[in-house]
Protein backbone atom coordinates (compact mmCIF):
# COMPACT_ATOMS: atom_id res chain seq x y z
CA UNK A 1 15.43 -15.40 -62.47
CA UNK A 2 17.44 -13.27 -59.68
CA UNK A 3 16.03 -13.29 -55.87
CA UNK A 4 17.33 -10.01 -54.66
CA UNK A 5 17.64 -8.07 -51.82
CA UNK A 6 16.16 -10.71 -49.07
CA UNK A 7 16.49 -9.89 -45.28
CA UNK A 8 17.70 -13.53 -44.95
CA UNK A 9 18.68 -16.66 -47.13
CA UNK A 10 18.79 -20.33 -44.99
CA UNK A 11 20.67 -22.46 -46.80
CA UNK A 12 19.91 -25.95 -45.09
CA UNK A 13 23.46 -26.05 -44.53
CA UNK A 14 25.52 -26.69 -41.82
CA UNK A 15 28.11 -24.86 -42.54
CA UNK A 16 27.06 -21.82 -43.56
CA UNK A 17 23.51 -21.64 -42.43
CA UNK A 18 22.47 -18.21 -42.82
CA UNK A 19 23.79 -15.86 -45.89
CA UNK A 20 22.68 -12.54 -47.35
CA UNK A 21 22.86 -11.71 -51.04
CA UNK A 22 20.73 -12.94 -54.04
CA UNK A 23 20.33 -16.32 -55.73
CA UNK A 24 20.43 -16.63 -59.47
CA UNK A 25 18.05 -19.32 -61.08
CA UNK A 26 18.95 -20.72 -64.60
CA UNK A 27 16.59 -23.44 -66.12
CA UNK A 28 16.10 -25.65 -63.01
CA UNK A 29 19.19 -25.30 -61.36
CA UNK A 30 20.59 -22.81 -58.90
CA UNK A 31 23.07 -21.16 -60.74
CA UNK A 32 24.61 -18.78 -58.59
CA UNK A 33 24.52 -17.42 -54.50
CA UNK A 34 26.07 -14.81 -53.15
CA UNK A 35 26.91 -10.90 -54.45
CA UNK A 36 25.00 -10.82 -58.16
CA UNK A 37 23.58 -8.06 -60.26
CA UNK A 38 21.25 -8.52 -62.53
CA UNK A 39 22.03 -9.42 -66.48
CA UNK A 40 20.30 -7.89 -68.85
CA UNK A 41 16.73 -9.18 -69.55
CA UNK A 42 16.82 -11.04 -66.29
CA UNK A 43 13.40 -11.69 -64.66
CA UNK A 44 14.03 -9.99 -60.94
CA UNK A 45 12.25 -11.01 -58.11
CA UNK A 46 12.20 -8.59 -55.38
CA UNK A 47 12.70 -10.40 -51.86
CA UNK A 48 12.67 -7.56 -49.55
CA UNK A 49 11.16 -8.22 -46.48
CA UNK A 50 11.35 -11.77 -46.90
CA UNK A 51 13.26 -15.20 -45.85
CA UNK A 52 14.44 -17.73 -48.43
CA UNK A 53 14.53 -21.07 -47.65
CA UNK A 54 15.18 -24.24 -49.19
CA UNK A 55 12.36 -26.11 -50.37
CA UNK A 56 11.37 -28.20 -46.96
CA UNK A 57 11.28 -31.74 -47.19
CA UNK A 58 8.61 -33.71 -45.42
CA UNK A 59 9.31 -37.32 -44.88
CA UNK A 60 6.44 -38.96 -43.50
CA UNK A 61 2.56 -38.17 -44.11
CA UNK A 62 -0.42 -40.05 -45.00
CA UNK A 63 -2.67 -37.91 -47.48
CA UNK A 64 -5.85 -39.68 -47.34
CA UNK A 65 -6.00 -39.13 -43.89
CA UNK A 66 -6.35 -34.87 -44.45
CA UNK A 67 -10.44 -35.64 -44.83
CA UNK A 68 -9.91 -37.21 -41.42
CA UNK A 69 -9.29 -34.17 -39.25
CA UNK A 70 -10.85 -34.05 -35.66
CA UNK A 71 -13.47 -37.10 -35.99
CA UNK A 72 -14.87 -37.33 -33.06
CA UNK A 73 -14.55 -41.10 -31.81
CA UNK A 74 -10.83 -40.32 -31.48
CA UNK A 75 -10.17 -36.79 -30.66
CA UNK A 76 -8.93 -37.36 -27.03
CA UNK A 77 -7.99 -40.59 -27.44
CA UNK A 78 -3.94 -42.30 -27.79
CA UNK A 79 -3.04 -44.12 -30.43
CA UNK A 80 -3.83 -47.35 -29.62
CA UNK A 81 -7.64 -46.22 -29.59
CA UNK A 82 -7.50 -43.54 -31.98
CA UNK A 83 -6.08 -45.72 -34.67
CA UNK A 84 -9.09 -48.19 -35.10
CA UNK A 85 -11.63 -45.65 -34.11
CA UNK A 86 -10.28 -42.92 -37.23
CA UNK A 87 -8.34 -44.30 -40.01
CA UNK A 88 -9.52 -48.49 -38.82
CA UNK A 89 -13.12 -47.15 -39.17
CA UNK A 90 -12.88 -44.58 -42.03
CA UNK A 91 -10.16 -46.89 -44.44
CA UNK A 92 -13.44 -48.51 -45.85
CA UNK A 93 -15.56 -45.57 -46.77
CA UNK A 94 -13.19 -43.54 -49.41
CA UNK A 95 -14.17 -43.47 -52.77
CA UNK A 96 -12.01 -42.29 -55.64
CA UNK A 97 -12.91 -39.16 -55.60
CA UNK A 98 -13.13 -38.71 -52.14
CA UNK A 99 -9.49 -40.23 -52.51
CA UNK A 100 -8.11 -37.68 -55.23
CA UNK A 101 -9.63 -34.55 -52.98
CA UNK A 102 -7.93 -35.76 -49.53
CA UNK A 103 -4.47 -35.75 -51.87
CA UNK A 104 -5.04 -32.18 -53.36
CA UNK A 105 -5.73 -31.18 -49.84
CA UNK A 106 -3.04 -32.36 -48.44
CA UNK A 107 -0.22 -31.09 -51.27
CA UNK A 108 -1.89 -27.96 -51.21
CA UNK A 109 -1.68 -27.45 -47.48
CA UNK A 110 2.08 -28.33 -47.96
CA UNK A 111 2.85 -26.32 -50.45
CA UNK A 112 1.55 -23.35 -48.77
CA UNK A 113 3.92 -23.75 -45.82
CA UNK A 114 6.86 -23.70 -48.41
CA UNK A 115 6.96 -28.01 -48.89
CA UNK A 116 8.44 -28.61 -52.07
CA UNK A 117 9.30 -32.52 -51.52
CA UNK A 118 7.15 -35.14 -49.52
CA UNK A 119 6.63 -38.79 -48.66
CA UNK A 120 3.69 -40.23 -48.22
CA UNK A 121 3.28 -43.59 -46.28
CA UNK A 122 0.33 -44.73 -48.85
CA UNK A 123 -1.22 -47.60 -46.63
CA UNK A 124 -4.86 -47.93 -47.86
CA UNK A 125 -4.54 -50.91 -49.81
CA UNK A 126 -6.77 -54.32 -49.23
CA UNK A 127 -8.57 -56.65 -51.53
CA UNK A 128 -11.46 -55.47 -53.63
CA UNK A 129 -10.57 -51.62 -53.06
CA UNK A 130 -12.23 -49.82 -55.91
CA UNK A 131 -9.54 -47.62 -56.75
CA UNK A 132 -5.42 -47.63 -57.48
CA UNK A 133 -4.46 -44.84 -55.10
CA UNK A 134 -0.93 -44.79 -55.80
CA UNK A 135 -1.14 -43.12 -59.80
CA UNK A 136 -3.49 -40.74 -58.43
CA UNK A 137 -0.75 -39.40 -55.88
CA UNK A 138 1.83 -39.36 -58.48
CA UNK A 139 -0.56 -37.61 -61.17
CA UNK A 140 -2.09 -34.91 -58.53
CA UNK A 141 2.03 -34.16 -57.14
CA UNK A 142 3.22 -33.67 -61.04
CA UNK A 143 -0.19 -31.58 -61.04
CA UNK A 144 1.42 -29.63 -58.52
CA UNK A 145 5.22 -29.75 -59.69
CA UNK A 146 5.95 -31.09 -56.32
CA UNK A 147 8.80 -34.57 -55.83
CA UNK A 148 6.83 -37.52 -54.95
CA UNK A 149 8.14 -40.33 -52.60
CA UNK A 150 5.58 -43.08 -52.90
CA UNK A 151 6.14 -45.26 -49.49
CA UNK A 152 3.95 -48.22 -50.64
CA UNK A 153 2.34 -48.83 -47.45
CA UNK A 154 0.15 -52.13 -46.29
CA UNK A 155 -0.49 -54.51 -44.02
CA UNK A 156 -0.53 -58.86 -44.20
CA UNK A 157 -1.98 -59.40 -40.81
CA UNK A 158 -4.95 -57.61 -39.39
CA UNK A 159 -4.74 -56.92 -35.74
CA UNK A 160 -6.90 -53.49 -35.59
CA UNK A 161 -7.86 -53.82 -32.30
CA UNK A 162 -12.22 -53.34 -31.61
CA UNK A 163 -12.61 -53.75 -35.44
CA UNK A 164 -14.67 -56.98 -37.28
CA UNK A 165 -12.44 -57.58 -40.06
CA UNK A 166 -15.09 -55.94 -42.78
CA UNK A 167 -13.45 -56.25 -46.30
CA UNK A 168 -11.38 -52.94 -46.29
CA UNK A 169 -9.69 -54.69 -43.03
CA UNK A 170 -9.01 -57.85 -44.77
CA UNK A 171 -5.09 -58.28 -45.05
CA UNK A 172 -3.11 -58.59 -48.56
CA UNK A 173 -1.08 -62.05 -49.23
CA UNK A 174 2.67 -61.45 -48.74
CA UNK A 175 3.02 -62.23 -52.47
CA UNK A 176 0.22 -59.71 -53.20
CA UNK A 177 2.49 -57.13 -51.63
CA UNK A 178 5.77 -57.60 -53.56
CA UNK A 179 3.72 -57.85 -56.78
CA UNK A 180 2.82 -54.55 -56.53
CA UNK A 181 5.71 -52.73 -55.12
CA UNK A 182 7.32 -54.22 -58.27
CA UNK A 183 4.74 -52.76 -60.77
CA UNK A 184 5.11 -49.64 -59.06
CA UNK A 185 8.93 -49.57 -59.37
CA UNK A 186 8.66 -50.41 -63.16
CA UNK A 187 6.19 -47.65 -63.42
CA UNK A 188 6.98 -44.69 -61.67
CA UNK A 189 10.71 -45.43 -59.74
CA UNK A 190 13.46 -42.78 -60.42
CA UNK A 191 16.31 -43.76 -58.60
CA UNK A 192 18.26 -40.46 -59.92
CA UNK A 193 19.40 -38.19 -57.24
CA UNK A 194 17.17 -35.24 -58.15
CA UNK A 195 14.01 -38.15 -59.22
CA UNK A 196 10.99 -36.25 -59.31
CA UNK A 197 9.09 -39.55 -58.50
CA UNK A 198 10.65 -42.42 -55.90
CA UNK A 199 9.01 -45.88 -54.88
CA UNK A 200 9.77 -47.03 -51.28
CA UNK A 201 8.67 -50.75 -49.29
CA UNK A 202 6.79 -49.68 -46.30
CA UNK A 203 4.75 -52.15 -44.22
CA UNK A 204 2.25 -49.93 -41.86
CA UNK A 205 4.33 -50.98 -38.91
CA UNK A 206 7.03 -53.94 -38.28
CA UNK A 207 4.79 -54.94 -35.47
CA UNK A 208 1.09 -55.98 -35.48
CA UNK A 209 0.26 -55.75 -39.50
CA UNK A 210 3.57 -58.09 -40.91
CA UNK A 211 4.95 -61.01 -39.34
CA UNK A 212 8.85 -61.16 -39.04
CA UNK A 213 9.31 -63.66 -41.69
CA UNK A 214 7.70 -61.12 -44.21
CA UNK A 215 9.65 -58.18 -43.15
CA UNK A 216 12.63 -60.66 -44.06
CA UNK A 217 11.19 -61.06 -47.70
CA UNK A 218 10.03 -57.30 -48.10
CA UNK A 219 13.38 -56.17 -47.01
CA UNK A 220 15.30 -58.32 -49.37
CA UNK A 221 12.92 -57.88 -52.33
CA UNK A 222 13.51 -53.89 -51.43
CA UNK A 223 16.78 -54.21 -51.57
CA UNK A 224 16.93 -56.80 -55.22
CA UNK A 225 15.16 -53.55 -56.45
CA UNK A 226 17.09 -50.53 -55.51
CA UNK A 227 14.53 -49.52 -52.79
CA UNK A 228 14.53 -48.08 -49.54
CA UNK A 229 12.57 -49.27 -46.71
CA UNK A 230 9.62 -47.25 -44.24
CA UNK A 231 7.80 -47.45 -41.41
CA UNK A 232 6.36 -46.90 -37.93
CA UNK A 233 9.17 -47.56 -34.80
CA UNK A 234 8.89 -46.71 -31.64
CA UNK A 235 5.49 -44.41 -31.71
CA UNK A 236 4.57 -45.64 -28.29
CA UNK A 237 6.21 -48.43 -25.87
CA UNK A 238 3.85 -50.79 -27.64
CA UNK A 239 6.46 -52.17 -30.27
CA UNK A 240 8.55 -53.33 -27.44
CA UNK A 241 6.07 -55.00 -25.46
CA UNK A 242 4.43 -56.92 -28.34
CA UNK A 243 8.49 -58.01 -29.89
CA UNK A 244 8.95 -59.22 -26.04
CA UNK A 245 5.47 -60.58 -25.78
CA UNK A 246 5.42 -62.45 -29.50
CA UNK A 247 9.15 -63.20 -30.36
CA UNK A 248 10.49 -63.24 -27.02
CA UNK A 249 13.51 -60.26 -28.17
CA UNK A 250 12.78 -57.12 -28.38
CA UNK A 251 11.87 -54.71 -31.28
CA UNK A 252 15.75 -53.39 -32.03
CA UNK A 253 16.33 -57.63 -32.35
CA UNK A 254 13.55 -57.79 -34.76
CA UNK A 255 14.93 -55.20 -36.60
CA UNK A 256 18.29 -56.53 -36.95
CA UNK A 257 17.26 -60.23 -37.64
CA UNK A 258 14.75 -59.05 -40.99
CA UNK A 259 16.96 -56.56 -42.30
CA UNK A 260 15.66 -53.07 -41.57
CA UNK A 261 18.46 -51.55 -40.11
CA UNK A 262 20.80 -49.78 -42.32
CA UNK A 263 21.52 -46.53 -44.37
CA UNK A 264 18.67 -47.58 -47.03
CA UNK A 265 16.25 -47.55 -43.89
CA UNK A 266 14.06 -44.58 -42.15
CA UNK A 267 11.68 -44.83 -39.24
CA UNK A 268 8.68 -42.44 -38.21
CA UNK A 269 8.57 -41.08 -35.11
CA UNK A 270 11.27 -43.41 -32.57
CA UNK A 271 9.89 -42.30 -29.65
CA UNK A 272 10.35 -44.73 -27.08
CA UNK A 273 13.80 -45.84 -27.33
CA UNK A 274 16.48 -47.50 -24.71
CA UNK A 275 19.84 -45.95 -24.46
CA UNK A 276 21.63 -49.08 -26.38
CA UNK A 277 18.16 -48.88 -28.68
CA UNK A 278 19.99 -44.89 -29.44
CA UNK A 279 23.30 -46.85 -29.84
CA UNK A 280 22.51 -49.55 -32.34
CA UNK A 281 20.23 -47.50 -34.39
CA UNK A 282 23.05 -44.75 -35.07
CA UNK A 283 25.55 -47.18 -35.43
CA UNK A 284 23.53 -48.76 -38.47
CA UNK A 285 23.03 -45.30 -39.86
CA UNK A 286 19.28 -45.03 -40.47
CA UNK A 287 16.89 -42.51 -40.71
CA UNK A 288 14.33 -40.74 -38.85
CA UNK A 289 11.24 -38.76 -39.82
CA UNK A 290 10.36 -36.41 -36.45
CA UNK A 291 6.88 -35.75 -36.13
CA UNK A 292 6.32 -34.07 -33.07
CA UNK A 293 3.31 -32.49 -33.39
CA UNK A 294 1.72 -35.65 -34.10
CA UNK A 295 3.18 -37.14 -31.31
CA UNK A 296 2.02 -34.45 -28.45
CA UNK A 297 -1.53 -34.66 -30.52
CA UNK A 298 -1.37 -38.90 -29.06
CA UNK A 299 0.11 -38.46 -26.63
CA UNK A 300 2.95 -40.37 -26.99
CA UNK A 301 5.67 -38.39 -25.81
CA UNK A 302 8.20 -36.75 -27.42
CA UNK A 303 11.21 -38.09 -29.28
CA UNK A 304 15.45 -37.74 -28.06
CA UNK A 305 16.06 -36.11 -31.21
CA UNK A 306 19.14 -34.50 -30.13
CA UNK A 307 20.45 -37.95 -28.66
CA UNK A 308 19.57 -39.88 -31.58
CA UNK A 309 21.21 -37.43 -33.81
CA UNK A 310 24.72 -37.99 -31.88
CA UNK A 311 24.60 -41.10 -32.15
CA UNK A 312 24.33 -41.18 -36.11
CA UNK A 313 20.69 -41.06 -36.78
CA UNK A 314 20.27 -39.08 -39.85
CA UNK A 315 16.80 -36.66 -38.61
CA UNK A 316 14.31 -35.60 -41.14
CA UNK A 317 10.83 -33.98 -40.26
CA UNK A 318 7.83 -34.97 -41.05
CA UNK A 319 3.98 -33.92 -40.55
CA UNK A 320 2.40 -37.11 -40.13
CA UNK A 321 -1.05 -37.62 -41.27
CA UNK A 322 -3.23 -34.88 -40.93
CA UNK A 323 -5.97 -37.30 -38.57
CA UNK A 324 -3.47 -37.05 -35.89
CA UNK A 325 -1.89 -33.30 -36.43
CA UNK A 326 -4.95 -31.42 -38.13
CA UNK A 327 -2.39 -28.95 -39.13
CA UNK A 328 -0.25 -30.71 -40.96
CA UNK A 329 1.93 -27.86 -42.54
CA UNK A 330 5.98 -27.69 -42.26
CA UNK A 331 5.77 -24.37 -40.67
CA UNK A 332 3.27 -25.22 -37.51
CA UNK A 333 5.51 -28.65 -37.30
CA UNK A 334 9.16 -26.59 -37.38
CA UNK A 335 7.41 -23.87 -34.40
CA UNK A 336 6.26 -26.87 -32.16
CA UNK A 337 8.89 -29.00 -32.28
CA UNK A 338 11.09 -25.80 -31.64
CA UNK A 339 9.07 -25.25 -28.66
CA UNK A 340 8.38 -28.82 -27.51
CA UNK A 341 12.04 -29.64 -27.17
CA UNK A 342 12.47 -26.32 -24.62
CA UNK A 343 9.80 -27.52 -22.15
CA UNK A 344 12.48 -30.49 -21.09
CA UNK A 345 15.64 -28.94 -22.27
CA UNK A 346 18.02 -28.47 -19.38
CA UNK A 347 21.14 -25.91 -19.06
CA UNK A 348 24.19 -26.27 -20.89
CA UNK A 349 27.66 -25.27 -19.24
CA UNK A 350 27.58 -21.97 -21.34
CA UNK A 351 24.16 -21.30 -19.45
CA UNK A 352 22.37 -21.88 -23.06
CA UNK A 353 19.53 -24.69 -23.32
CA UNK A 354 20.21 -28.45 -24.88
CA UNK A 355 17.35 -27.94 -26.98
CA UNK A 356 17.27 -28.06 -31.17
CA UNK A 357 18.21 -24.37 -32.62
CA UNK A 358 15.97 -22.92 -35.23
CA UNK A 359 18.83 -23.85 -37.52
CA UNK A 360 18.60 -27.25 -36.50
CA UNK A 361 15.08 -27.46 -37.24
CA UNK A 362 15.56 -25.53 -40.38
CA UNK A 363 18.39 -28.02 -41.51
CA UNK A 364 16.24 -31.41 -40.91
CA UNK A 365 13.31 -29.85 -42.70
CA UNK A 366 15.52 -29.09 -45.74
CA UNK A 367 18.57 -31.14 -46.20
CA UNK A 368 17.94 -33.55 -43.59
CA UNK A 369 15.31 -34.97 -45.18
CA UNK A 370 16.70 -34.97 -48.81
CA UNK A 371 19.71 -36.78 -47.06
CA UNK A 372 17.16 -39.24 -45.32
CA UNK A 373 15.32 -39.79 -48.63
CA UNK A 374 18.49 -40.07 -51.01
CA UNK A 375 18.21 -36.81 -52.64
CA UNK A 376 20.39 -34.20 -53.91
CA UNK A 377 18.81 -31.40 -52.65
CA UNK A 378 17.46 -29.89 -50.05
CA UNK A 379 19.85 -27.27 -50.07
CA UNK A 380 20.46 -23.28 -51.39
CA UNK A 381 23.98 -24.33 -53.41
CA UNK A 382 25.01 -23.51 -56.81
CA UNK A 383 24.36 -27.01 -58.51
CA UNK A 384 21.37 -27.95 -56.79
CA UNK A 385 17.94 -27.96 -58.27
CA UNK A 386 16.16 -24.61 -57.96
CA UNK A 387 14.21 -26.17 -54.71
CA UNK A 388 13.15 -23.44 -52.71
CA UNK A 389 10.57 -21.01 -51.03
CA UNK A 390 10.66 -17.25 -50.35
CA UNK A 391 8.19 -16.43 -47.41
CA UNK A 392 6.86 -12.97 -46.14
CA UNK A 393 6.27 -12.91 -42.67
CA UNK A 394 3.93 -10.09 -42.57
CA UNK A 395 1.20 -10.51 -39.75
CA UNK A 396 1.42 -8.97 -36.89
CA UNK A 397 3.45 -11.69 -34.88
CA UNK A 398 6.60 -11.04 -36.85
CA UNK A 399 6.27 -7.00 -35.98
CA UNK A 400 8.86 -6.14 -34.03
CA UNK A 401 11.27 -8.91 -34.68
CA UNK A 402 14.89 -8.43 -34.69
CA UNK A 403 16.41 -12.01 -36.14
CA UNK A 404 14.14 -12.21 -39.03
CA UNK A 405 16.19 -15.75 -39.90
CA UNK A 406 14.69 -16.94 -36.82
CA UNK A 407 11.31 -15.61 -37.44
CA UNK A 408 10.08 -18.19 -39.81
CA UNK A 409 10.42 -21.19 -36.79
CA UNK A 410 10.19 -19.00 -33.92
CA UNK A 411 7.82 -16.45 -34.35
CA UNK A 412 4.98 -18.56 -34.30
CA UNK A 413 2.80 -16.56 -36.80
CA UNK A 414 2.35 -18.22 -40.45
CA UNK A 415 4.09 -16.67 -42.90
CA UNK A 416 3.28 -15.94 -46.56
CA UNK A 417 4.69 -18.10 -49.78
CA UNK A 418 5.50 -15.61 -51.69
CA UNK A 419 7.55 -17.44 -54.64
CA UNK A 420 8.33 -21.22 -54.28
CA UNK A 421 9.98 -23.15 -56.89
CA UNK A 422 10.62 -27.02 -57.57
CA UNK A 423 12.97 -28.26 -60.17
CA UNK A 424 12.73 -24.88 -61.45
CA UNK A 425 8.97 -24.59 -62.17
CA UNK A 426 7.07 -21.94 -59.98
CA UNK A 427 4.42 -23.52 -57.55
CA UNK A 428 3.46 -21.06 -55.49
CA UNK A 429 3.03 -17.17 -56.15
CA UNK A 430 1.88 -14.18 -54.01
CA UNK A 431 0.50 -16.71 -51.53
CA UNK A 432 -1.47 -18.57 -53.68
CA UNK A 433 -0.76 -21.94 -55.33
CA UNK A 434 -0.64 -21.61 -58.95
CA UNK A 435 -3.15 -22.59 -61.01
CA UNK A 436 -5.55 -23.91 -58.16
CA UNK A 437 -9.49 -23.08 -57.39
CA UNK A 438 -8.62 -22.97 -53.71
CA UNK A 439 -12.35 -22.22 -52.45
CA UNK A 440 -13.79 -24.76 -55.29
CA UNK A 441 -10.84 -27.81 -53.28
CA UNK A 442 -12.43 -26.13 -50.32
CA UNK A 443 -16.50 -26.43 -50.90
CA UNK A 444 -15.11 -30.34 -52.35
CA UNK A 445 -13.62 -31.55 -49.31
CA UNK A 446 -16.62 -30.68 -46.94
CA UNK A 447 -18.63 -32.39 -49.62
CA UNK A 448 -15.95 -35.83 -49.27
CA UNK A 449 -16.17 -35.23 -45.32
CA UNK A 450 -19.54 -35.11 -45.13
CA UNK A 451 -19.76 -38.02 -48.18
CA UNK A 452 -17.21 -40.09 -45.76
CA UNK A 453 -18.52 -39.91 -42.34
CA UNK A 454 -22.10 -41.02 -43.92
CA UNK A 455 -20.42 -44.41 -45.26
CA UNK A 456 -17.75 -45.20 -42.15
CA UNK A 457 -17.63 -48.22 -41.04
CA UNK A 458 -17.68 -48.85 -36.48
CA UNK A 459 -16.32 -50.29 -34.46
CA UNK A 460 -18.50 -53.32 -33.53
């Protein structure tokens, strides 16, 4: 296939971040970028009007939590309340099936803002639960074509706060844990650079659900495995207080002492961080996953991207679970955090903003987070797998624009997946996602939502 003719490609480089000129797709590699005419018997796909992008990467989600969206009991409430009172209270109710709808909803919504590759923090796991979640993500994402990063979430303490510990709050056995991260990686881990399936240790938090001694044991049995490591840091001044409180250091010291800083290593969110906090986390090279949207939603404030990126903190983006977003799409993500970061930035000497460019955001969407995740891609390169998403921005909010590279972050109004691709195969066409019964996954998950809030369990 040939993508010709549109107004913009965005490579998810930094060098060149912008070209014009057409992209050649052979089998599932991009084969060619730049000045091409078509071969004989080549399929064309026309691209006027449109911006090509690479496929985005999303780094941090939780998919059950996409049947979740605006329960009451913790709509205006911060995390610390809104935790127990939406996924504490709800973690109990799902069933398989309402399991298997909550991850077609939440693919589907990513795929239709142009997601390609995502991550899900996979954290509903206690004893008796009815169901294996984690082969129904991985069979519902090949469904879809999409990569799959499995972040086997988890918890071996229980400390959700207002909650009786009911059986779905009942805490695995260290041992328990590693077991299964093991069968997992025997099962489904790729460690290729272009895997279409990866298996990551993530604890819910390094805080209240593990104790330090187990973050010691998860991080080396991570590592004896070829692994990375993923969690919560920093979503709220919390972590701090209860390191300080509990170990008597603080939460960058816990870090260092069990192993979880380092290149193999990415964090959600980071939010409230110390200056030397900035420091020692660049120095040691990890990752981030920014979820601002999520954050603002919290209220928890709003992460120093920009700093932590100077300092050697590799940024990705993520959209968080969809409980604490409700629109968890790459596109609504990439316009608020572009946004977000203005309301503080402050004037540079050239009399431009210290603020995140669209490019910026565009590049940590795309190769950012196949950086963050160890992938080779993520990126519009000859070489590279043929990850990537051609969008039409055709409502009425992108009339009259005049940097239609900008458009797709800036503009504000959703644009149209018109062609996106993953390892080659076509996922999305003419705004649809192939092969899908939207309005059937549509009438299903009111069913589930309905099905779920009639089984949750409260807060006593």
């Amino acid at each position: 296939m040939l993508i010709v003719h549109a107004d913009a490609i965005l490579t998810g480089s930094r060098a060149t971040p912008v070209i014009r000129g057409a992209i050649r797709i052979e089998g599932r590699q991009i084969e060619e970028v730049g000045d091409l005419v078509p071969r004989d018997g080549e399929e064309v796909f026309d691209a006027s009007g449109c911006v090509v992008t690479p496929g985005w990467v999303n780094t941090h989600h939780h998919f059950f939590q996409s049947l979740l969206k605006l329960v009451p009991s913790g709509l205006d409430q911060p995390l610390s309340t809104w935790s127990p009172a939406v996924p504490g209270s709800y973690r109990g109710a799902f069933e398989e099936d309402d399991f298997r709808t909550a991850v077609q909803v939440a693919l589907v919504e990513m795929l239709l803002s142009g997601v390609t590759t995502t991550a899900d923090q996979h954290y509903l796991y206690y004893g008796g639960l009815p169901f294996d979640g984690a082969p129904i993500i991985f069979e519902e994402a090949q469904r879809f074509g999409m990569r799959m990063v499995l972040c086997r979430g988890g918890m071996t303490v229980n400390s959700w706060k207002g909650l009786q510990p009911p059986a779905s709050l009942i805490p695995e056995t260290l041992d328990g844990f590693i077991a299964d991260v093991e069968r997992l990686a025997s099962t489904f881990h790729d460690p290729s650079a272009t895997a279409m399936r990866r298996v990551v240790v993530a604890p819910t938090t390094l805080t209240s659900r593990v104790n330090a001694d187990h973050l010691r044991v998860m991080a080396d049995a991570a590592r004896a495995m070829g692994l990375q490591l993923h969690s919560h840091l920093a979503e709220t001044g919390d972590d701090e207080l209860y390191c300080r409180e509990k170990y008597g250091f603080g939460l960058m010291d816990l870090c260092e002492r069990t192993g979880w800083l380092g290149k193999d290593v990415w964090f959600a969110h980071m939010v409230h961080l110390s200056q030397t906090d900035i420091a020692r986390l660049g120095a040691a090279g990890v990752g981030m996953s920014h979820c601002p949207a999520s954050n603002a939603r919290l209220g928890s404030g709003i992460a120093e991207v920009e700093q932590l990126e100077q300092a050697g903190v590799r940024i990705s983006m993520g959209v968080d679970g969809a409980a604490s977003n409700e629109s968890a799409d790459m596109l609504s993500e990439l316009h608020f955090a572009w946004l977000a970061h203005r309301t503080r930035a402050r004037k540079k000497a050239d009399g431009s903003l210290s603020a995140p460019t669209h490019l910026d955001l565009v590049r940590w969407a795309s190769s950012g987070g196949a950086e963050v995740l160890g992938l080779r891609t993520g990126q519009l390169v000859a070489g590279y797998p043929a990850d990537l998403a051609v969008f039409r921005p055709h409502r009425v909010g992108h009339v009259g624009v005049h940097d239609k590279a900008a458009a797709l972050v800036a503009a504000g109004s959703h644009a149209s997946v018109e062609l996106s691709m993953c390892d080659g195969r076509v996922l999305c066409q003419g705004g649809e996602v192939v092969g899908l019964d939207l309005e059937e996954l549509r009438a299903r998950a009111a069913r589930a939502t309905v099905n779920l809030a009639g089984r949750v369990e409260r807060p006593a």
